[in-house]
Protein backbone atom coordinates (compact mmCIF):
# COMPACT_ATOMS: atom_id res chain seq x y z
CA UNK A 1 98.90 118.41 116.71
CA UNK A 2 101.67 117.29 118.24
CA UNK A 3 101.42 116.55 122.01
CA UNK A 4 104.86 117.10 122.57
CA UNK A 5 105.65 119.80 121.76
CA UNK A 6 102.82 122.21 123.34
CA UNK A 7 102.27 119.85 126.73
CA UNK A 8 104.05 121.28 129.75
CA UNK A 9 102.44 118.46 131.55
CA UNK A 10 105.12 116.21 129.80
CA UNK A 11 108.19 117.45 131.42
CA UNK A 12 108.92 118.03 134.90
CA UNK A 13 106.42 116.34 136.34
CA UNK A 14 107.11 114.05 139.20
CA UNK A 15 105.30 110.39 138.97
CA UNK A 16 106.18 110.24 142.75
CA UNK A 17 106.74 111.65 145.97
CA UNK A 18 108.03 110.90 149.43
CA UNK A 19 106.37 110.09 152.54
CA UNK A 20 107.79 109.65 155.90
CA UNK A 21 107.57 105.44 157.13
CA UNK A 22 108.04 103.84 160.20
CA UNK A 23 108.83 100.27 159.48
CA UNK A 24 107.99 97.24 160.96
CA UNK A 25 109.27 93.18 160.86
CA UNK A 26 107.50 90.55 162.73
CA UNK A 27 105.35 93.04 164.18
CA UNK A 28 108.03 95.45 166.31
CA UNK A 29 109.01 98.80 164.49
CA UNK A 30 112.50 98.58 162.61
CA UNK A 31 114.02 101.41 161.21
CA UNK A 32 112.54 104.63 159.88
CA UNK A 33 112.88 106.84 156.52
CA UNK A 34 111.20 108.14 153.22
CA UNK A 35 109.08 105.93 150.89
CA UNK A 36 108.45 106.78 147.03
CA UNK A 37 104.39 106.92 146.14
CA UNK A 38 102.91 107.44 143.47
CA UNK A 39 101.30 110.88 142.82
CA UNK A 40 97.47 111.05 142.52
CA UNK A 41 95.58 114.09 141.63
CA UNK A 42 92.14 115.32 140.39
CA UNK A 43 91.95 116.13 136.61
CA UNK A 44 89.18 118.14 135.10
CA UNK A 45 88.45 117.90 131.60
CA UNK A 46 86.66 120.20 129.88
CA UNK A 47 85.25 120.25 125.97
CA UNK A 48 85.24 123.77 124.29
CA UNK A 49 82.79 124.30 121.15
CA UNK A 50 81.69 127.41 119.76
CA UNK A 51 78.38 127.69 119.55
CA UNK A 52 76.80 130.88 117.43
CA UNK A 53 80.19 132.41 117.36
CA UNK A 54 81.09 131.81 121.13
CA UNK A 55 83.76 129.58 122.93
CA UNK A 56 81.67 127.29 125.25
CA UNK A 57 83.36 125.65 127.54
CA UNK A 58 81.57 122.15 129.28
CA UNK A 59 82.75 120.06 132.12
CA UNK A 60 83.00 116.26 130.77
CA UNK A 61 84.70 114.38 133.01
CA UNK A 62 86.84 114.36 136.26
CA UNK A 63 89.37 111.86 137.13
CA UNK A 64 92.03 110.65 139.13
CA UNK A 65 95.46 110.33 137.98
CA UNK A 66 99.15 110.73 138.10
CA UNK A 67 100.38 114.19 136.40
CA UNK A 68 101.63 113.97 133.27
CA UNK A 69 100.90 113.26 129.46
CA UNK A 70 97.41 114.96 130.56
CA UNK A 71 96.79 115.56 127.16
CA UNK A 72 96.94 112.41 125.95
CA UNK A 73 94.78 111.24 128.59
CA UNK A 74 91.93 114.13 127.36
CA UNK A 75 92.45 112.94 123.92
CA UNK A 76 92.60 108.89 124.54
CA UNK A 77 89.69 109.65 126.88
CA UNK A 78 87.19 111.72 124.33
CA UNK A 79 88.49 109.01 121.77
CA UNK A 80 87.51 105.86 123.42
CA UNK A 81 84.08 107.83 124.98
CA UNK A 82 83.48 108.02 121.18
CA UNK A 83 83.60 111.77 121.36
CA UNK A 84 86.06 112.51 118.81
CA UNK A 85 86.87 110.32 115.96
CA UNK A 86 89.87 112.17 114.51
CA UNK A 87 92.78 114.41 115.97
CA UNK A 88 91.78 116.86 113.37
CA UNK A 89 88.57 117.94 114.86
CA UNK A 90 90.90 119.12 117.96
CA UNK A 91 91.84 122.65 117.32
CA UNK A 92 94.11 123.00 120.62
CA UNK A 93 94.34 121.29 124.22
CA UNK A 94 95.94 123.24 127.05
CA UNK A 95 95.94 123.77 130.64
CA UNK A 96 93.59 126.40 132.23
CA UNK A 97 94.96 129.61 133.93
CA UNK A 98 98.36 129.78 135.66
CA UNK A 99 100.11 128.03 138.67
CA UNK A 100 99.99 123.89 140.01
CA UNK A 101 95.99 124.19 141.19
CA UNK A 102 95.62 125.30 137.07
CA UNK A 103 97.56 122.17 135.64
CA UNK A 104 94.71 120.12 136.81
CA UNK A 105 92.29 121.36 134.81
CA UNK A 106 92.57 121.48 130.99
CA UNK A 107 90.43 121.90 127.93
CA UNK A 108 89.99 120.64 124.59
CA UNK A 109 88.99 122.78 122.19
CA UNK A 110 87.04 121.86 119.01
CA UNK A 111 87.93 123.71 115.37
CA UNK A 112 84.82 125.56 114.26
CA UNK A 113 82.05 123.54 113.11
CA UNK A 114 83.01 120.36 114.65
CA UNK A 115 79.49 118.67 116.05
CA UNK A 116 80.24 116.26 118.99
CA UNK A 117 77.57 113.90 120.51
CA UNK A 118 77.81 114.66 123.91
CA UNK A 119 75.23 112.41 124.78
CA UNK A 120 78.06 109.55 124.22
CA UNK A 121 79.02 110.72 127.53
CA UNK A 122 76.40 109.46 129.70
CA UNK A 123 77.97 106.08 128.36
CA UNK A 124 81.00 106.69 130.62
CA UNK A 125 78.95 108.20 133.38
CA UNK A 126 76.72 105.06 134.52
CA UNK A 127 79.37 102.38 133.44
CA UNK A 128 81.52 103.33 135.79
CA UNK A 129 79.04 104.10 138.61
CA UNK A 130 79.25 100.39 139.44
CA UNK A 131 75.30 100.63 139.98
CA UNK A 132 72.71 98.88 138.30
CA UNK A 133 73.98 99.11 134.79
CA UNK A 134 73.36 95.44 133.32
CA UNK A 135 75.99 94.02 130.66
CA UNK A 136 73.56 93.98 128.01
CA UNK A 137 73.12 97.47 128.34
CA UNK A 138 77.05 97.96 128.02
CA UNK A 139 77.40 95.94 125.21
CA UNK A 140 74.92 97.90 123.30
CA UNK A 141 76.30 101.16 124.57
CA UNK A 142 79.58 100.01 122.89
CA UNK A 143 78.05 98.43 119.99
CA UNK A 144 77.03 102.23 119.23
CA UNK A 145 80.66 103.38 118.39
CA UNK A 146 82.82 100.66 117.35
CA UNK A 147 83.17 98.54 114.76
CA UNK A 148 84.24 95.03 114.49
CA UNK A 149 88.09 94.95 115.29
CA UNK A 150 89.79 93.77 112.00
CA UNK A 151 93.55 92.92 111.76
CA UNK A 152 96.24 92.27 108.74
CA UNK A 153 95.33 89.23 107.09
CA UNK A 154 98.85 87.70 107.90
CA UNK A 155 98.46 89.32 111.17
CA UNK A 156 99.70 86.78 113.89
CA UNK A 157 101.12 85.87 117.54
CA UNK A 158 103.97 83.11 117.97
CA UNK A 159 102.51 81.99 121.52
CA UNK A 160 106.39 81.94 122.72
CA UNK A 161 106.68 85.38 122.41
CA UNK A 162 103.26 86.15 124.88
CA UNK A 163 105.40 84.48 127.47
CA UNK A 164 108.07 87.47 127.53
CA UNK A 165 106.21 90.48 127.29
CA UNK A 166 105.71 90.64 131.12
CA UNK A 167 109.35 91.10 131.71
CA UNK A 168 109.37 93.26 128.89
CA UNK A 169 107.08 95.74 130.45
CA UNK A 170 108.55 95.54 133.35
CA UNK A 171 111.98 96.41 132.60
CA UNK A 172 110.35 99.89 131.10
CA UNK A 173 107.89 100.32 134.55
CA UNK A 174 110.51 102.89 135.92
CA UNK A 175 107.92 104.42 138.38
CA UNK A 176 106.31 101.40 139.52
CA UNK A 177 109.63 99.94 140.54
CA UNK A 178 109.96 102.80 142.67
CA UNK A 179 106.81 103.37 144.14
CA UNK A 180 105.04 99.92 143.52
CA UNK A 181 101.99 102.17 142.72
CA UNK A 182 100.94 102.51 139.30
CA UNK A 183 99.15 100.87 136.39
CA UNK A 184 101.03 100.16 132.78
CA UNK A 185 99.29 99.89 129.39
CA UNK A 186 101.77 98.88 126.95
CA UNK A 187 101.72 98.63 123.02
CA UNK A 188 103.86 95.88 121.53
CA UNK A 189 104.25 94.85 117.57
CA UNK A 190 103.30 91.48 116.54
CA UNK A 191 107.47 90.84 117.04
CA UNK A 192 107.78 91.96 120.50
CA UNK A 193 109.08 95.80 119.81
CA UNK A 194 107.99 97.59 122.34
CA UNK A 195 105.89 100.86 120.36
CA UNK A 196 104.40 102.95 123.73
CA UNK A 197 104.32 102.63 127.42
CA UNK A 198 102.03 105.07 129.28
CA UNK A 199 101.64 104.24 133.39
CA UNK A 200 99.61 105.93 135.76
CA UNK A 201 97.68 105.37 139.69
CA UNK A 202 94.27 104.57 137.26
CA UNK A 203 94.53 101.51 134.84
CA UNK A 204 92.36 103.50 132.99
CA UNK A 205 93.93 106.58 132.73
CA UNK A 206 97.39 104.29 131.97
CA UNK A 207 95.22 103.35 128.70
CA UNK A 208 93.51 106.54 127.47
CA UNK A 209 96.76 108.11 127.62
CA UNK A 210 98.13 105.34 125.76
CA UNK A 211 95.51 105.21 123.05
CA UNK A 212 95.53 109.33 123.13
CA UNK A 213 99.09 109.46 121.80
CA UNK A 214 98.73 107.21 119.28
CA UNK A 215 95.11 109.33 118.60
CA UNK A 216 97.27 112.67 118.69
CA UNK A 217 99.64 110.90 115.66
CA UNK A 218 97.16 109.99 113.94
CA UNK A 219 98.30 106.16 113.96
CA UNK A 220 94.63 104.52 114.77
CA UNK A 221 93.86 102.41 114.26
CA UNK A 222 96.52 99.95 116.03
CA UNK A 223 95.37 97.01 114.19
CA UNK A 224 98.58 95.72 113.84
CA UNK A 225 99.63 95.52 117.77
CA UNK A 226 99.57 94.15 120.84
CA UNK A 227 98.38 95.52 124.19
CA UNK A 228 99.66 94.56 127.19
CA UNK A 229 97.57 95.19 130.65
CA UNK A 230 99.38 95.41 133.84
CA UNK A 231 96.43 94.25 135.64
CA UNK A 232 93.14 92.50 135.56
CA UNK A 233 91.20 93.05 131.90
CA UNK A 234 87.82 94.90 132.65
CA UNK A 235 84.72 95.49 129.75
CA UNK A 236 86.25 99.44 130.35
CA UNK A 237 89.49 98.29 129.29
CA UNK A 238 88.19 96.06 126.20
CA UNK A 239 85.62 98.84 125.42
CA UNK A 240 89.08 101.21 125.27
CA UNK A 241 90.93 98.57 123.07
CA UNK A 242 87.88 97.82 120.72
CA UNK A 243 87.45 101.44 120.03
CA UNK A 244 91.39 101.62 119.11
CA UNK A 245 91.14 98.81 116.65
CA UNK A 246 94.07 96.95 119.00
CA UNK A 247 93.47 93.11 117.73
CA UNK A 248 95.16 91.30 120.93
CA UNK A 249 94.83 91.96 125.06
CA UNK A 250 96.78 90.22 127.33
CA UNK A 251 96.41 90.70 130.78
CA UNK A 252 98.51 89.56 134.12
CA UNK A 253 95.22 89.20 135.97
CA UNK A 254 91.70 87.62 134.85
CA UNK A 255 89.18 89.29 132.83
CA UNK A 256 85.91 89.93 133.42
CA UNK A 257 83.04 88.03 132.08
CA UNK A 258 81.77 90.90 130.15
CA UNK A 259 85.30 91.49 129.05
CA UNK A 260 85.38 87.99 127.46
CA UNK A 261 81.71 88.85 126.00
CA UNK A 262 82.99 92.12 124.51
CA UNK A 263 86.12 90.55 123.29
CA UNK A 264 83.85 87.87 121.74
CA UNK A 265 81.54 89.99 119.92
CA UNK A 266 84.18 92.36 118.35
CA UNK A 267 86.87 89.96 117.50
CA UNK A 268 89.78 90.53 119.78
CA UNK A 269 92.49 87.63 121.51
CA UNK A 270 91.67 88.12 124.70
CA UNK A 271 94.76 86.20 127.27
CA UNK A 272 94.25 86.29 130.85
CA UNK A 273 96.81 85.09 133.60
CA UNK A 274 100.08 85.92 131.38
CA UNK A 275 102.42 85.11 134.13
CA UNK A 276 105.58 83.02 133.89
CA UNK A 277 104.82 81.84 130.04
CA UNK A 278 102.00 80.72 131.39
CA UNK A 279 98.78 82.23 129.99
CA UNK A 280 94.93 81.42 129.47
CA UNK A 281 93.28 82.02 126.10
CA UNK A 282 89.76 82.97 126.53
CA UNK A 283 89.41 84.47 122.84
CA UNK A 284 90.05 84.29 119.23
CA UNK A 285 93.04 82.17 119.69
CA UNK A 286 93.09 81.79 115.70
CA UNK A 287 95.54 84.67 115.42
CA UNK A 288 98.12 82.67 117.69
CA UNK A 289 100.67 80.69 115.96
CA UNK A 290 102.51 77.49 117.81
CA UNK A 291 104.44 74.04 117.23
């Protein structure tokens, strides 16, 4: 399937908007106008199986995000939930009914005879609930869909080159330069090439749809790259990049502690605090070459 070509959702969808400011310096109103934000709307994803010869259609998840590769995002999202393990068990994805209030809610329908475990899904429901869920619990959670991240034998780093990746990514952050707003997950090779950029208001939703277009090509795993985090790195985040076979995270914030456990267990560099070719290694730093 190619995304592309049957996703309205990629074209013509604005990444921002304007709202009216009054500004203010040294606490007395200066001048007002129009500010560029980032758009943020609800997304409903929905998984349709048929069952004895009928399409059923079931509710999985509902997010936040900023229109726009919202197919990706289903995909990259059922992917990394470990829903789906292959783009060919996805007979079509497209948006339900007709008009704006429609292009928020899409669904993802299985070819005949695909069997999902849908109870992978209550995986994604407590983690991010933020309450009660211990990492231990997490880590086995994860444990039950991903394997051990393995890269190229000659796969590695030069440390010099983690150092310019930030501006790298941030020469391509079009709408974040205008609106200041939004997340970036970026894919880079082990030279620097810059392979896919995907931003959006949830870090994420900035990742699923990252990992969904490479999901939708059929170019998992990305064993051979390097993901870049415009944030902080999160367990969500490594859980996302473990399940995509990505060998190396860097990160312009910290990571978590879990993050550093998951990153641990499943053999992924893990960089924190890549700022100024300045960076921490908390991970695997085998795979970095320096002088």
């Amino acid at each position: 399937m190619s995304p592309s070509a049957s996703n309205p959702s990629l074209t013509g969808c604005p990444e921002e908007s304007l709202a009216t400011i009054q500004r203010f310096e040294a606490g007395l109103p200066t001048t007002a106008g129009d500010d560029a934000v980032a758009v943020e709307e609800p997304l409903e994803i929905r998984l349709g199986r048929v069952v004895d010869g009928k399409l059923r259609l079931q509710p999985v998840s509902i997010t936040m995000r900023t229109p726009g590769d919202d197919f990706e995002l289903a995909a990259g999202f059922l992917f990394t939930e470990g829903i789906l393990q292959s783009s060919a068990q996805v007979h079509e994805i497209l948006h339900c009914g007709m008009g704006k209030v429609a292009t928020n809610t899409l669904r993802v329908e299985l070819v005949a005879g695909v069997d999902v475990d849908m109870k992978r899904l209550e995986r994604n429901f407590y983690t991010t609930s933020s309450c009660g869920v211990c990492g231990k619990t997490s880590l086995e959670a994860l444990a039950t869909g991903a394997q051990r991240v393995s890269s190229p034998a000659d796969f590695t780093v030069d440390a010099r080159l983690i150092g310019e990746l930030p501006g790298r990514l941030q020469s391509q952050q079009h709408a974040f330069r205008s609106t200041g707003g939004l997340h970036a997950s970026a894919l880079f090779s082990r030279t620097g090439e810059l392979l896919g950029l995907r931003e959006d208001v949830g870090r994420h939703n900035a990742l699923d749809k990252l990992i969904g277009s490479r999901f939708l090509a059929g170019t998992l795993p990305a064993n051979d790259t390097i993901l870049f985090l415009s944030g902080r790195a999160s367990f969500e985040l490594l859980q996302k990049a473990v399940m995509a076979g990505i060998p190396v995270v860097c990160a312009v914030g910290a990571p978590s502690s879990l993050a550093i456990e998951a990153a641990r267990e499943f053999g992924v560099t893990l960089l924190g605090f890549v700022r100024g070719h300045r960076f921490n290694v908390y991970t695997g730093q085998e795979r970095l070459v320096y002088r």
